[in-house]
PDB file of N, CA and C in Angstrom:
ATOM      1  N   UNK A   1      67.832 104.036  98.545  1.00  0.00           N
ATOM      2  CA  UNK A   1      69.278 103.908  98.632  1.00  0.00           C
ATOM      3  C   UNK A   1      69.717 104.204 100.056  1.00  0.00           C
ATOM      4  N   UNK A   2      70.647 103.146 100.794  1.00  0.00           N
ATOM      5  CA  UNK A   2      71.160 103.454 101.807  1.00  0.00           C
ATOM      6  C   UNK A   2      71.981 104.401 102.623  1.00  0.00           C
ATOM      7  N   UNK A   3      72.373 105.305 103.277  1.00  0.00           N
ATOM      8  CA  UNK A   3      73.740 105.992 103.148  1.00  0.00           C
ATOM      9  C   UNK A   3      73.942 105.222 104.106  1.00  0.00           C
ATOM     10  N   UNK A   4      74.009 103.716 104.801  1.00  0.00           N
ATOM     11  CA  UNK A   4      74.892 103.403 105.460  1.00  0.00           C
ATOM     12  C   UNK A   4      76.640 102.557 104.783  1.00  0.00           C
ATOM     13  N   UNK A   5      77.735 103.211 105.498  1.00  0.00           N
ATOM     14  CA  UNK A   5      78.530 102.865 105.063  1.00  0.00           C
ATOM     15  C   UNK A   5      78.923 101.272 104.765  1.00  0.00           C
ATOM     16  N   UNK A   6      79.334 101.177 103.436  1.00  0.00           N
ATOM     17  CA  UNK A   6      79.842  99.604 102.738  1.00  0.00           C
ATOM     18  C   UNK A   6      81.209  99.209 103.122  1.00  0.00           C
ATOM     19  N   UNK A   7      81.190  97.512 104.283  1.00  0.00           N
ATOM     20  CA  UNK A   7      82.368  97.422 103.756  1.00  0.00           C
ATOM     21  C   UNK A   7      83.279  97.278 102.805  1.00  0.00           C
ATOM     22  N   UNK A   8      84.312  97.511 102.505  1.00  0.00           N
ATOM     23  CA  UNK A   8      85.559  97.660 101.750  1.00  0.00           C
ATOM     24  C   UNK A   8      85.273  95.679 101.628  1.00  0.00           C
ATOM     25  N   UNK A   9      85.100  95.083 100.316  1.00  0.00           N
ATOM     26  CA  UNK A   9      85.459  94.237 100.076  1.00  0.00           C
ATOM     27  C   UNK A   9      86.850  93.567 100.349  1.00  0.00           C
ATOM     28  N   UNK A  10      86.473  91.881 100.647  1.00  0.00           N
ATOM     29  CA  UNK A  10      88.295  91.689 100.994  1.00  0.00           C
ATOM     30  C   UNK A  10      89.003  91.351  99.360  1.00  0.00           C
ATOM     31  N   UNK A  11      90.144  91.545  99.259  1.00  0.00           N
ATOM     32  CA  UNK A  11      91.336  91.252  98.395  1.00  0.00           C
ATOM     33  C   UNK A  11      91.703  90.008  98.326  1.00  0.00           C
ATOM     34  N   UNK A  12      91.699  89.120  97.412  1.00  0.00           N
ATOM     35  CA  UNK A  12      92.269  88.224  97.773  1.00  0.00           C
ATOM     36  C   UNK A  12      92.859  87.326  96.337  1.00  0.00           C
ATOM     37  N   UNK A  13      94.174  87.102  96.837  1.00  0.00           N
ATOM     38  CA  UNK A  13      95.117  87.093  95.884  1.00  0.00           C
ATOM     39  C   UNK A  13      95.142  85.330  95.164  1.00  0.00           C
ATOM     40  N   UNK A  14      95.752  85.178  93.846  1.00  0.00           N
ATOM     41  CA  UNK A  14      95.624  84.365  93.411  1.00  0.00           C
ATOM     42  C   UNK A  14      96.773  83.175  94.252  1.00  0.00           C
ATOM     43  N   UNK A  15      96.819  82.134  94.240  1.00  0.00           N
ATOM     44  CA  UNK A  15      97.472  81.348  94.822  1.00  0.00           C
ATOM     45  C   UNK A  15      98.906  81.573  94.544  1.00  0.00           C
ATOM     46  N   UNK A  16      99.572  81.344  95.087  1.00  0.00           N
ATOM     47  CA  UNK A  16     101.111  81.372  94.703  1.00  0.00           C
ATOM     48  C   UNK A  16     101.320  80.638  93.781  1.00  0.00           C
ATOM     49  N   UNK A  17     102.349  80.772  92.413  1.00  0.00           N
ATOM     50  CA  UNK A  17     102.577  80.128  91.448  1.00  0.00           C
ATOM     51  C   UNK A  17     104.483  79.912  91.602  1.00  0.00           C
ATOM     52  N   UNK A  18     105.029  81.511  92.011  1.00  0.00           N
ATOM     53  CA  UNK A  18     106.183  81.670  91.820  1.00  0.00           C
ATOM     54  C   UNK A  18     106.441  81.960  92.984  1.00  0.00           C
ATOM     55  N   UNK A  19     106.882  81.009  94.158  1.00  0.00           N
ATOM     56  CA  UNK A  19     107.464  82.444  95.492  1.00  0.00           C
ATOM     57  C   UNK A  19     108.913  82.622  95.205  1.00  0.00           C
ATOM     58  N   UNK A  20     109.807  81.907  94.878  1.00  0.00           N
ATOM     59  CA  UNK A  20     110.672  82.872  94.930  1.00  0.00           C
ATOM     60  C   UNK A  20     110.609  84.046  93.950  1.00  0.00           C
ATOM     61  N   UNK A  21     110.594  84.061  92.720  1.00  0.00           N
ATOM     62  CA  UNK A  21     110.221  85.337  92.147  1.00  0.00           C
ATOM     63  C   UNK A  21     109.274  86.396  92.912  1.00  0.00           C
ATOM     64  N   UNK A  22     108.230  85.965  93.871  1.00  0.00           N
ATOM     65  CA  UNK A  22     107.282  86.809  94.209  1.00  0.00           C
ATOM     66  C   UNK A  22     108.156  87.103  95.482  1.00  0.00           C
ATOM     67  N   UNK A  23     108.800  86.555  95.894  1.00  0.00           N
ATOM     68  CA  UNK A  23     109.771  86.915  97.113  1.00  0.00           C
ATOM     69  C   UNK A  23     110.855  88.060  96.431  1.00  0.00           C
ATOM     70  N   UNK A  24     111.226  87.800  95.562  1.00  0.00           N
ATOM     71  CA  UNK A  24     112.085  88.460  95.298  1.00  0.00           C
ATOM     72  C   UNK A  24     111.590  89.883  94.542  1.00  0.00           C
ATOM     73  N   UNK A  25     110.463  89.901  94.025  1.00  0.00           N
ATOM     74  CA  UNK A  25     109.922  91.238  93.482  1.00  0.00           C
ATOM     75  C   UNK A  25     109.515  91.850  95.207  1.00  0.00           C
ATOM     76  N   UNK A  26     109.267  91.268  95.607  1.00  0.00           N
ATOM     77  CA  UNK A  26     108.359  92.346  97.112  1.00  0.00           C
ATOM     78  C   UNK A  26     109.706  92.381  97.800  1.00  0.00           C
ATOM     79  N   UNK A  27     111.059  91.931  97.918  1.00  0.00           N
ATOM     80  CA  UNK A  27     111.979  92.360  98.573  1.00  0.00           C
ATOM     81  C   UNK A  27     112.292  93.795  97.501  1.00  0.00           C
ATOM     82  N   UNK A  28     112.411  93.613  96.334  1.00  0.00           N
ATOM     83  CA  UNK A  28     113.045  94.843  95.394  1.00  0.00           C
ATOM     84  C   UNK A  28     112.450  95.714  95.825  1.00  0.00           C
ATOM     85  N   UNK A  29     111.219  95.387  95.657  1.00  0.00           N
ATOM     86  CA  UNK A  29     109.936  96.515  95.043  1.00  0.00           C
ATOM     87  C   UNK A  29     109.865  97.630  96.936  1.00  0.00           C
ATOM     88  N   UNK A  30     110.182  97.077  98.041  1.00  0.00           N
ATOM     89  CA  UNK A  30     109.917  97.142  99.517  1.00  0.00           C
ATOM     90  C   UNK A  30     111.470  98.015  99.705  1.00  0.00           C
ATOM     91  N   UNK A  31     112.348  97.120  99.331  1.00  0.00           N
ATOM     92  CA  UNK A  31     113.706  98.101  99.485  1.00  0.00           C
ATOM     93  C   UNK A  31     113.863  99.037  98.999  1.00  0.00           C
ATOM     94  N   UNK A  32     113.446  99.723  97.463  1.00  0.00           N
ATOM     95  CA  UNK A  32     113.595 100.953  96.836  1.00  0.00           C
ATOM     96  C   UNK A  32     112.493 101.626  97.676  1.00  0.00           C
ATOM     97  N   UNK A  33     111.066 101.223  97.893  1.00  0.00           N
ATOM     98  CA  UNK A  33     110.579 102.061  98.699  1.00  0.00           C
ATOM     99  C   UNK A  33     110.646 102.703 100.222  1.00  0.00           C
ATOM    100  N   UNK A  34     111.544 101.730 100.575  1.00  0.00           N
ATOM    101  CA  UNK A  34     112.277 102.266 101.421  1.00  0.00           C
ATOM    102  C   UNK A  34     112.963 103.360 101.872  1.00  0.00           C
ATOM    103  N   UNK A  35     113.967 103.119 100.993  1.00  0.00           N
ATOM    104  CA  UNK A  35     114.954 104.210 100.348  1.00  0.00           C
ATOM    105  C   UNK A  35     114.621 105.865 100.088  1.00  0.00           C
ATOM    106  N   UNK A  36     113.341 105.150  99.103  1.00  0.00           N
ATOM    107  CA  UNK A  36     112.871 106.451  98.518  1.00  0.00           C
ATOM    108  C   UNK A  36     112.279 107.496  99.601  1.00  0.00           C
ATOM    109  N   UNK A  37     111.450 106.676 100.517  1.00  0.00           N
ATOM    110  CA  UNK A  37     110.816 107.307 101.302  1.00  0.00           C
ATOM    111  C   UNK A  37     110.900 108.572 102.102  1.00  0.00           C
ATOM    112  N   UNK A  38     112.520 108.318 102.680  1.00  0.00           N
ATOM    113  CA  UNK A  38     112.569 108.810 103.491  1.00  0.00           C
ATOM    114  C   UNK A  38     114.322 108.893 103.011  1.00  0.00           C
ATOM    115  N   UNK A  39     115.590 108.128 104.070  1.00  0.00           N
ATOM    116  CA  UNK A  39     116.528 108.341 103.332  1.00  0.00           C
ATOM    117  C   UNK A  39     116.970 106.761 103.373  1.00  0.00           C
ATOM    118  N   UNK A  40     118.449 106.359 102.541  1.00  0.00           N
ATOM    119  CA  UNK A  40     118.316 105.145 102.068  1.00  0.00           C
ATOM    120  C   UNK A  40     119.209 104.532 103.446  1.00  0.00           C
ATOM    121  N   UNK A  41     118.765 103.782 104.360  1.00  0.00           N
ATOM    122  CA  UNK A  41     119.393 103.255 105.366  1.00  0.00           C
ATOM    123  C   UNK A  41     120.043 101.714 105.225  1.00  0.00           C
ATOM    124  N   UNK A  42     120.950 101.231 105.653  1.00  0.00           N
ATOM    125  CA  UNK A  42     121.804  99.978 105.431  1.00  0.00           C
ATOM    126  C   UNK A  42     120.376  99.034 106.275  1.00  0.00           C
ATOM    127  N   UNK A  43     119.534  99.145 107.247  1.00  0.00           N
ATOM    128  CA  UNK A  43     118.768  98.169 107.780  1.00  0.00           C
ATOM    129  C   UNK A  43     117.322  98.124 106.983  1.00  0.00           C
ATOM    130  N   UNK A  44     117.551  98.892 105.640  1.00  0.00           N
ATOM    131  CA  UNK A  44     116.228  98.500 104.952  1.00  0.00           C
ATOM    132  C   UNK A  44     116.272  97.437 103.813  1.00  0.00           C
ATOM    133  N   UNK A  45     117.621  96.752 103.606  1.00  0.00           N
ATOM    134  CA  UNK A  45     117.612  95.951 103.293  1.00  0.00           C
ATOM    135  C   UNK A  45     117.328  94.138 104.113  1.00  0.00           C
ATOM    136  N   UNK A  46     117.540  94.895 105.326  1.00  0.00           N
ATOM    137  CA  UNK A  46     117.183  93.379 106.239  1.00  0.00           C
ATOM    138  C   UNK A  46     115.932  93.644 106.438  1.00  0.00           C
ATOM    139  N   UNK A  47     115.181  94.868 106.637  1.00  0.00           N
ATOM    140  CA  UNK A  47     113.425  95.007 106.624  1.00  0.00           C
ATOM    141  C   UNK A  47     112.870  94.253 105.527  1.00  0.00           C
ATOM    142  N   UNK A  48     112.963  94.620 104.272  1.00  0.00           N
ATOM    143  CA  UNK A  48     112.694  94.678 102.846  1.00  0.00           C
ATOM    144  C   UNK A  48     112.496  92.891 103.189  1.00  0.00           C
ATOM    145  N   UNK A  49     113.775  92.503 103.349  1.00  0.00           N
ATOM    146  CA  UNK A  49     114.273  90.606 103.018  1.00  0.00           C
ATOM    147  C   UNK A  49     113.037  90.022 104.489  1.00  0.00           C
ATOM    148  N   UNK A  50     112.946  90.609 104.885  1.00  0.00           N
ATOM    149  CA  UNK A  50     112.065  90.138 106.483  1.00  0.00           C
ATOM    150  C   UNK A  50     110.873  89.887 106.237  1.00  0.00           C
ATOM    151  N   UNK A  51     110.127  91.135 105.608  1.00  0.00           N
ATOM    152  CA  UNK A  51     108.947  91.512 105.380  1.00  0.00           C
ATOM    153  C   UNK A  51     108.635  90.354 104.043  1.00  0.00           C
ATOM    154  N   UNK A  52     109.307  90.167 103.054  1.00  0.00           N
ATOM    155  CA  UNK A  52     109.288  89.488 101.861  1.00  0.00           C
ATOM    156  C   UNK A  52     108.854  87.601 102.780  1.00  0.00           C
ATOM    157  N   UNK A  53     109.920  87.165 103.527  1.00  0.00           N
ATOM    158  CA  UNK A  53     109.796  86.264 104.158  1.00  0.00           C
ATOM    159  C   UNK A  53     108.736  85.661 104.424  1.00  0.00           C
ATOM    160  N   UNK A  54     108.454  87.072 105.402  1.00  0.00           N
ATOM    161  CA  UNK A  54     106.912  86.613 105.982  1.00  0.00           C
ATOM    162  C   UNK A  54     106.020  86.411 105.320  1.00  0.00           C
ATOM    163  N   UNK A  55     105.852  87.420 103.977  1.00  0.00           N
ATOM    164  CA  UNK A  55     104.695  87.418 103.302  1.00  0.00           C
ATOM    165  C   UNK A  55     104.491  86.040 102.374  1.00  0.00           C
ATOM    166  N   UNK A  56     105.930  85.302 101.684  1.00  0.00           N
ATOM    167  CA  UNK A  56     105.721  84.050 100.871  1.00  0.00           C
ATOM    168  C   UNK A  56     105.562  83.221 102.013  1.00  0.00           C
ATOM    169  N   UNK A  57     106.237  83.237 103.344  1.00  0.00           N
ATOM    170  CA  UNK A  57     105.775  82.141 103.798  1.00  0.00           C
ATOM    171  C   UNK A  57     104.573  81.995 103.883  1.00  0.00           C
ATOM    172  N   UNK A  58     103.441  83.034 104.214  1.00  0.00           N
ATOM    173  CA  UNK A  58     101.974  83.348 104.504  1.00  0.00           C
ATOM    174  C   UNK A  58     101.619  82.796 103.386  1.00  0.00           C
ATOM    175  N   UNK A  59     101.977  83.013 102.365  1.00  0.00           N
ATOM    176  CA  UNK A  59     101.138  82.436 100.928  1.00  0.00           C
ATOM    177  C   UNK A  59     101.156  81.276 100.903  1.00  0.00           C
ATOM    178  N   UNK A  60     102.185  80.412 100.786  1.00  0.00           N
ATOM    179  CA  UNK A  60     102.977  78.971 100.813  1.00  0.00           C
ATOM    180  C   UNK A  60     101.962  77.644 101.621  1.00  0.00           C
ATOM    181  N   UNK A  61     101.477  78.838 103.243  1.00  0.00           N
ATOM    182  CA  UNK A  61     100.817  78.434 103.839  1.00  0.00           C
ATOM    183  C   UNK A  61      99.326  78.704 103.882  1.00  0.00           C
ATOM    184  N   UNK A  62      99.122  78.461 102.534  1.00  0.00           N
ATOM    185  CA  UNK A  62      97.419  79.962 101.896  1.00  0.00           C
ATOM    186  C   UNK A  62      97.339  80.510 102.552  1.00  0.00           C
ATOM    187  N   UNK A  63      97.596  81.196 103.244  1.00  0.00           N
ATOM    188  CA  UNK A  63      96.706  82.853 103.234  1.00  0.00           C
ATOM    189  C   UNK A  63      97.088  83.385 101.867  1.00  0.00           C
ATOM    190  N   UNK A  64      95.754  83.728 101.376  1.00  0.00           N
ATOM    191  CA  UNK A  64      95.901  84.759  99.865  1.00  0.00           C
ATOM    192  C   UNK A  64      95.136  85.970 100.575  1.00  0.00           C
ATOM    193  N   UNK A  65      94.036  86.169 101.643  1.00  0.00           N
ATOM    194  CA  UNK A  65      93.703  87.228 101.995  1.00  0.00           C
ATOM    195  C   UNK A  65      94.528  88.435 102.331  1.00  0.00           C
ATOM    196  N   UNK A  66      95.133  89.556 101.092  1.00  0.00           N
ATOM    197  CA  UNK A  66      95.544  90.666 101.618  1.00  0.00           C
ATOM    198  C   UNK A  66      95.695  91.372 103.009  1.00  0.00           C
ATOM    199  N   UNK A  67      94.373  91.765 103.738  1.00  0.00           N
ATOM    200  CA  UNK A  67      94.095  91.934 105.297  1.00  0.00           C
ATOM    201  C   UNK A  67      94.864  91.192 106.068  1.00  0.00           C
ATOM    202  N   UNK A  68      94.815  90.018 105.894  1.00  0.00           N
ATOM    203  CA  UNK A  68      95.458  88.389 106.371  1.00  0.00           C
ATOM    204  C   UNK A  68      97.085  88.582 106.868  1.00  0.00           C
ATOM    205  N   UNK A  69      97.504  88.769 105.391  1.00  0.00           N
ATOM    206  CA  UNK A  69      98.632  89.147 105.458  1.00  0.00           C
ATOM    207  C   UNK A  69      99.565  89.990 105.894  1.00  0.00           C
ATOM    208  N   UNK A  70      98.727  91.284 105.591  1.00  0.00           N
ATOM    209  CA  UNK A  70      99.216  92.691 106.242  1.00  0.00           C
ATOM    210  C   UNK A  70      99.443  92.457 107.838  1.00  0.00           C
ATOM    211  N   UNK A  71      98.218  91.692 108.795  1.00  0.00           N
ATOM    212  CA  UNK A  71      98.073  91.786 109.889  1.00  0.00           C
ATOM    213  C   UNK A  71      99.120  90.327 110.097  1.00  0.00           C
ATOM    214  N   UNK A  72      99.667  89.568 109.362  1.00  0.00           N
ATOM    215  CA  UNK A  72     100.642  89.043 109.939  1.00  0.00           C
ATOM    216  C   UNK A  72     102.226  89.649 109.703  1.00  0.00           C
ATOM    217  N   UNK A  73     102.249  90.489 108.821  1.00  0.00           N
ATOM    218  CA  UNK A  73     103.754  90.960 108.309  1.00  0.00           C
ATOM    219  C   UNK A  73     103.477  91.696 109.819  1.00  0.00           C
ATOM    220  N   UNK A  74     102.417  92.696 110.675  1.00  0.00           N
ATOM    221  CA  UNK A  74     102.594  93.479 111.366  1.00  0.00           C
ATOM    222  C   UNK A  74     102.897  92.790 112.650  1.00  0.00           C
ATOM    223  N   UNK A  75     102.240  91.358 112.810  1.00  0.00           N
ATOM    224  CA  UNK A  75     102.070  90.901 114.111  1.00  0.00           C
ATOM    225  C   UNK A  75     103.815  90.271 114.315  1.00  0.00           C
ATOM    226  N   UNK A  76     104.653  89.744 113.034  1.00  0.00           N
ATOM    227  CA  UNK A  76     105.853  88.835 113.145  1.00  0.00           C
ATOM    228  C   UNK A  76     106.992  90.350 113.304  1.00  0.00           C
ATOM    229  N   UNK A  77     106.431  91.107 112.702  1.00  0.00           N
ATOM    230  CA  UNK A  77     107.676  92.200 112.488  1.00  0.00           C
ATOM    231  C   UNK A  77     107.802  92.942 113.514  1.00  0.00           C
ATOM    232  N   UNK A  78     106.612  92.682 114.910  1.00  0.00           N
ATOM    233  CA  UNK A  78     106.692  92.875 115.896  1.00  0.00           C
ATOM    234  C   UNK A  78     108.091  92.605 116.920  1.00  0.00           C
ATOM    235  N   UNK A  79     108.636  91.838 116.659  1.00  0.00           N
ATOM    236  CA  UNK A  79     109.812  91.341 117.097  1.00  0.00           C
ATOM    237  C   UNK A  79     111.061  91.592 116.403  1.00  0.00           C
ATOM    238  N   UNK A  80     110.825  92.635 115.248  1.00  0.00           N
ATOM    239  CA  UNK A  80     112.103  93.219 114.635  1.00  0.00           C
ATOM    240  C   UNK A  80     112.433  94.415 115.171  1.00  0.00           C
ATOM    241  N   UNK A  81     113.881  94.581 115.555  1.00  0.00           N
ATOM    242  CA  UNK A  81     114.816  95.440 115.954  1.00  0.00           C
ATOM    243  C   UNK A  81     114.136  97.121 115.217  1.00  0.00           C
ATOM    244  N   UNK A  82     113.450  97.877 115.372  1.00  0.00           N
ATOM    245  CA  UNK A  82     113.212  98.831 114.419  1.00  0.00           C
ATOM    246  C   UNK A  82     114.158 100.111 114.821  1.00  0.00           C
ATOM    247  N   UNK A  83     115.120  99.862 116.104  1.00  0.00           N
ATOM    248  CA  UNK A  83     115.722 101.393 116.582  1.00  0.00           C
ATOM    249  C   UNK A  83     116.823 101.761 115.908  1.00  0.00           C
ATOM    250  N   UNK A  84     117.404 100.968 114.511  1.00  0.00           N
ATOM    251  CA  UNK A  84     118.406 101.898 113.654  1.00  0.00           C
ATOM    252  C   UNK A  84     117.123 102.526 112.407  1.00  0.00           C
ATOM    253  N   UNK A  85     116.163 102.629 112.471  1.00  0.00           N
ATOM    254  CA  UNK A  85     115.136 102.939 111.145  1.00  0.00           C
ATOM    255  C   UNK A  85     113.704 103.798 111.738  1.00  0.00           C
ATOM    256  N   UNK A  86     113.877 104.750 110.486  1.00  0.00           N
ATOM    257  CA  UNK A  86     112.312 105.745 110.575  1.00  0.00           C
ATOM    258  C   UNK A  86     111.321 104.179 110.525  1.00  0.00           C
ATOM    259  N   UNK A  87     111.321 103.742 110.432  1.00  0.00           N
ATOM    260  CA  UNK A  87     109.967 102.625 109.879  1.00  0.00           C
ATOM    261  C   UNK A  87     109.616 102.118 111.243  1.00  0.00           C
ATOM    262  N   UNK A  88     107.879 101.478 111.300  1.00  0.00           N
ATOM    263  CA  UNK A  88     107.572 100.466 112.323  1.00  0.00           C
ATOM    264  C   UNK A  88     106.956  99.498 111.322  1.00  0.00           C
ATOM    265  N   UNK A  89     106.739  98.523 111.769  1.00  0.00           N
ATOM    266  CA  UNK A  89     105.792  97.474 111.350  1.00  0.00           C
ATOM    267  C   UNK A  89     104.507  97.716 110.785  1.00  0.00           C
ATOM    268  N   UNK A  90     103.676  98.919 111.364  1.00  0.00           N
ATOM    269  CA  UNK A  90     102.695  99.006 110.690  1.00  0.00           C
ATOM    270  C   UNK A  90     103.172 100.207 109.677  1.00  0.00           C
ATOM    271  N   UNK A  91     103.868 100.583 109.699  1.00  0.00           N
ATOM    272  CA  UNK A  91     104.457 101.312 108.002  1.00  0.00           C
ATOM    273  C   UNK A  91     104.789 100.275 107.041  1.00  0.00           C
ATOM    274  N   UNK A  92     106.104  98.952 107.219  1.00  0.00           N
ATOM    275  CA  UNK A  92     106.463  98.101 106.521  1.00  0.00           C
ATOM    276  C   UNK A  92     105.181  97.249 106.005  1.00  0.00           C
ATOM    277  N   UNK A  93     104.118  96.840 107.004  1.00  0.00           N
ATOM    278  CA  UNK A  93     102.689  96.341 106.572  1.00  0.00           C
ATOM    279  C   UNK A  93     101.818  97.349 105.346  1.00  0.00           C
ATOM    280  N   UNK A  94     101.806  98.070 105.823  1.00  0.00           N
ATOM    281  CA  UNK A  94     101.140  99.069 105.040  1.00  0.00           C
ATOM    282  C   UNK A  94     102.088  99.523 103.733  1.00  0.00           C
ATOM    283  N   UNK A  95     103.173  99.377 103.572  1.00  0.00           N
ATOM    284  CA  UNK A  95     103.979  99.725 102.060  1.00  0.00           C
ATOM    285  C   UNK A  95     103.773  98.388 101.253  1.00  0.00           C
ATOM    286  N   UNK A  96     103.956  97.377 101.852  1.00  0.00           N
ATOM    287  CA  UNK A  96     103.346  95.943 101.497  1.00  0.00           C
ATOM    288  C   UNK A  96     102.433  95.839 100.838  1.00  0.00           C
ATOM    289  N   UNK A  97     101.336  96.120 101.637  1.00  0.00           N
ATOM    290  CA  UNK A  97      99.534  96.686 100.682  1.00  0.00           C
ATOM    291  C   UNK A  97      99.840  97.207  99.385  1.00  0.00           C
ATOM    292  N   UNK A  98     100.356  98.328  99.631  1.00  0.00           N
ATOM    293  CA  UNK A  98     100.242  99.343  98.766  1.00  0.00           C
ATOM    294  C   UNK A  98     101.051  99.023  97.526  1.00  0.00           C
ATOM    295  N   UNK A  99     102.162  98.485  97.534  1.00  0.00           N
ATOM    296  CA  UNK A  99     102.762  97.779  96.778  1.00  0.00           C
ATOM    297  C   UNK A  99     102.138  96.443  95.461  1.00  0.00           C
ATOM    298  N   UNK A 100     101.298  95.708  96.795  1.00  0.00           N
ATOM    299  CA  UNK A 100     100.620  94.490  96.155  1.00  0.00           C
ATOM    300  C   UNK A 100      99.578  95.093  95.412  1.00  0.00           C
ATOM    301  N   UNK A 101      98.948  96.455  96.337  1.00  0.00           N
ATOM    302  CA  UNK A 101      97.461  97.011  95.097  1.00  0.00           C
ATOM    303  C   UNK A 101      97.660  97.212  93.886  1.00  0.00           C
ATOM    304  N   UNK A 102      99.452  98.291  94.184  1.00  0.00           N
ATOM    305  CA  UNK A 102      99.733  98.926  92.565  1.00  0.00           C
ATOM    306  C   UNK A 102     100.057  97.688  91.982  1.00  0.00           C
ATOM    307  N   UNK A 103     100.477  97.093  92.376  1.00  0.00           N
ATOM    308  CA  UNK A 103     101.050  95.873  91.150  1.00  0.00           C
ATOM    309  C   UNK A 103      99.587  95.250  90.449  1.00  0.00           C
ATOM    310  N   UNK A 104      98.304  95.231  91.320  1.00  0.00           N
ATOM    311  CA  UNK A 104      97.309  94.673  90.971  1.00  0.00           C
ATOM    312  C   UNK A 104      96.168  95.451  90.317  1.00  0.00           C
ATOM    313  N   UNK A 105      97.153  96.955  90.196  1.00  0.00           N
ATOM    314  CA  UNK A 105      96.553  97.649  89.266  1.00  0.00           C
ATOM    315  C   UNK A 105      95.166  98.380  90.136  1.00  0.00           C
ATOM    316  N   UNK A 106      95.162  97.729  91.459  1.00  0.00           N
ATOM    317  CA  UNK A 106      94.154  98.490  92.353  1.00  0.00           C
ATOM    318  C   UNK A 106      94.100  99.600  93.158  1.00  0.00           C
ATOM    319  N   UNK A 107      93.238 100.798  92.498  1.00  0.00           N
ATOM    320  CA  UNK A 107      93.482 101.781  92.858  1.00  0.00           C
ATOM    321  C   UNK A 107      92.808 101.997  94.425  1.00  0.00           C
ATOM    322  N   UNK A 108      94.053 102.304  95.470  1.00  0.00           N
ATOM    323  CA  UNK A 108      93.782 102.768  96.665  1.00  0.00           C
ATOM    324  C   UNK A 108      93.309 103.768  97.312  1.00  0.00           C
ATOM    325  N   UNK A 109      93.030 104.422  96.340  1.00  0.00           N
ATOM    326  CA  UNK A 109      92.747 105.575  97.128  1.00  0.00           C
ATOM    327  C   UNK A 109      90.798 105.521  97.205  1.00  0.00           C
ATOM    328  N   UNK A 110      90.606 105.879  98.340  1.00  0.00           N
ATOM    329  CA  UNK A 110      88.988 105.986  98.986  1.00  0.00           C
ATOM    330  C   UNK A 110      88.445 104.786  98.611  1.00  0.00           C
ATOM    331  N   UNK A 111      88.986 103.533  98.955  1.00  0.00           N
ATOM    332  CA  UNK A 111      88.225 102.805  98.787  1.00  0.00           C
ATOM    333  C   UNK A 111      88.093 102.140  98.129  1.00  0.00           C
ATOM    334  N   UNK A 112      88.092 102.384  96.997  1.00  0.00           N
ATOM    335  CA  UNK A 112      87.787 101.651  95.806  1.00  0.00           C
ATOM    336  C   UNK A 112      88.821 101.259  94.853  1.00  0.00           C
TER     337      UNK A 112
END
């Protein structure tokens, strides 16, 4: 048996069936976590709607790779205004993930 470390398999999501519904659950699901996070700010609803954007357009245009995605919500959201909000891009990327795992019932933590 090896102890060299395994990569983390990639994720990869079923094709888009519904984007606006899937647009519209990852804007909900992104804005309450928002909110919750930290405190509820008027520009986490234009994050939330931004981040949602990017991600159906990414699908629309296959990318189903999770990784894929994350690293484009981070690379486009690069160019969003972040100085009224606690958040950066690689937080909004990363609540994204975490969002899509729980919904997929995939537990994040260490790995697996």
């Amino acid at each position: 048996m090896s102890d060299q470390p395994q990569p983390i398999p990639a994720i990869v999501l079923p094709p888009i069936e519904s984007p606006d519904k899937e647009k519209d659950w990852l804007k909900q699901s992104l804005h309450k976590w928002l909110d919750q996070e930290f405190i509820p700010e008027i520009v986490n609803e234009t994050i939330a709607e931004r981040a949602a954007q990017i991600f159906v357009r990414q699908r629309l245009e296959g990318e189903n790779d999770l990784g894929s995605l994350v690293i484009a919500i981070v690379t486009e959201m690069q160019a969003f205004d972040f100085s009224r909000s606690f958040y950066s891009e690689f937080a909004v990327a990363n609540a994204v993930s975490d969002l899509i795992l729980d919904s997929l019932g995939i537990d994040r933590c260490c790995g697996n």
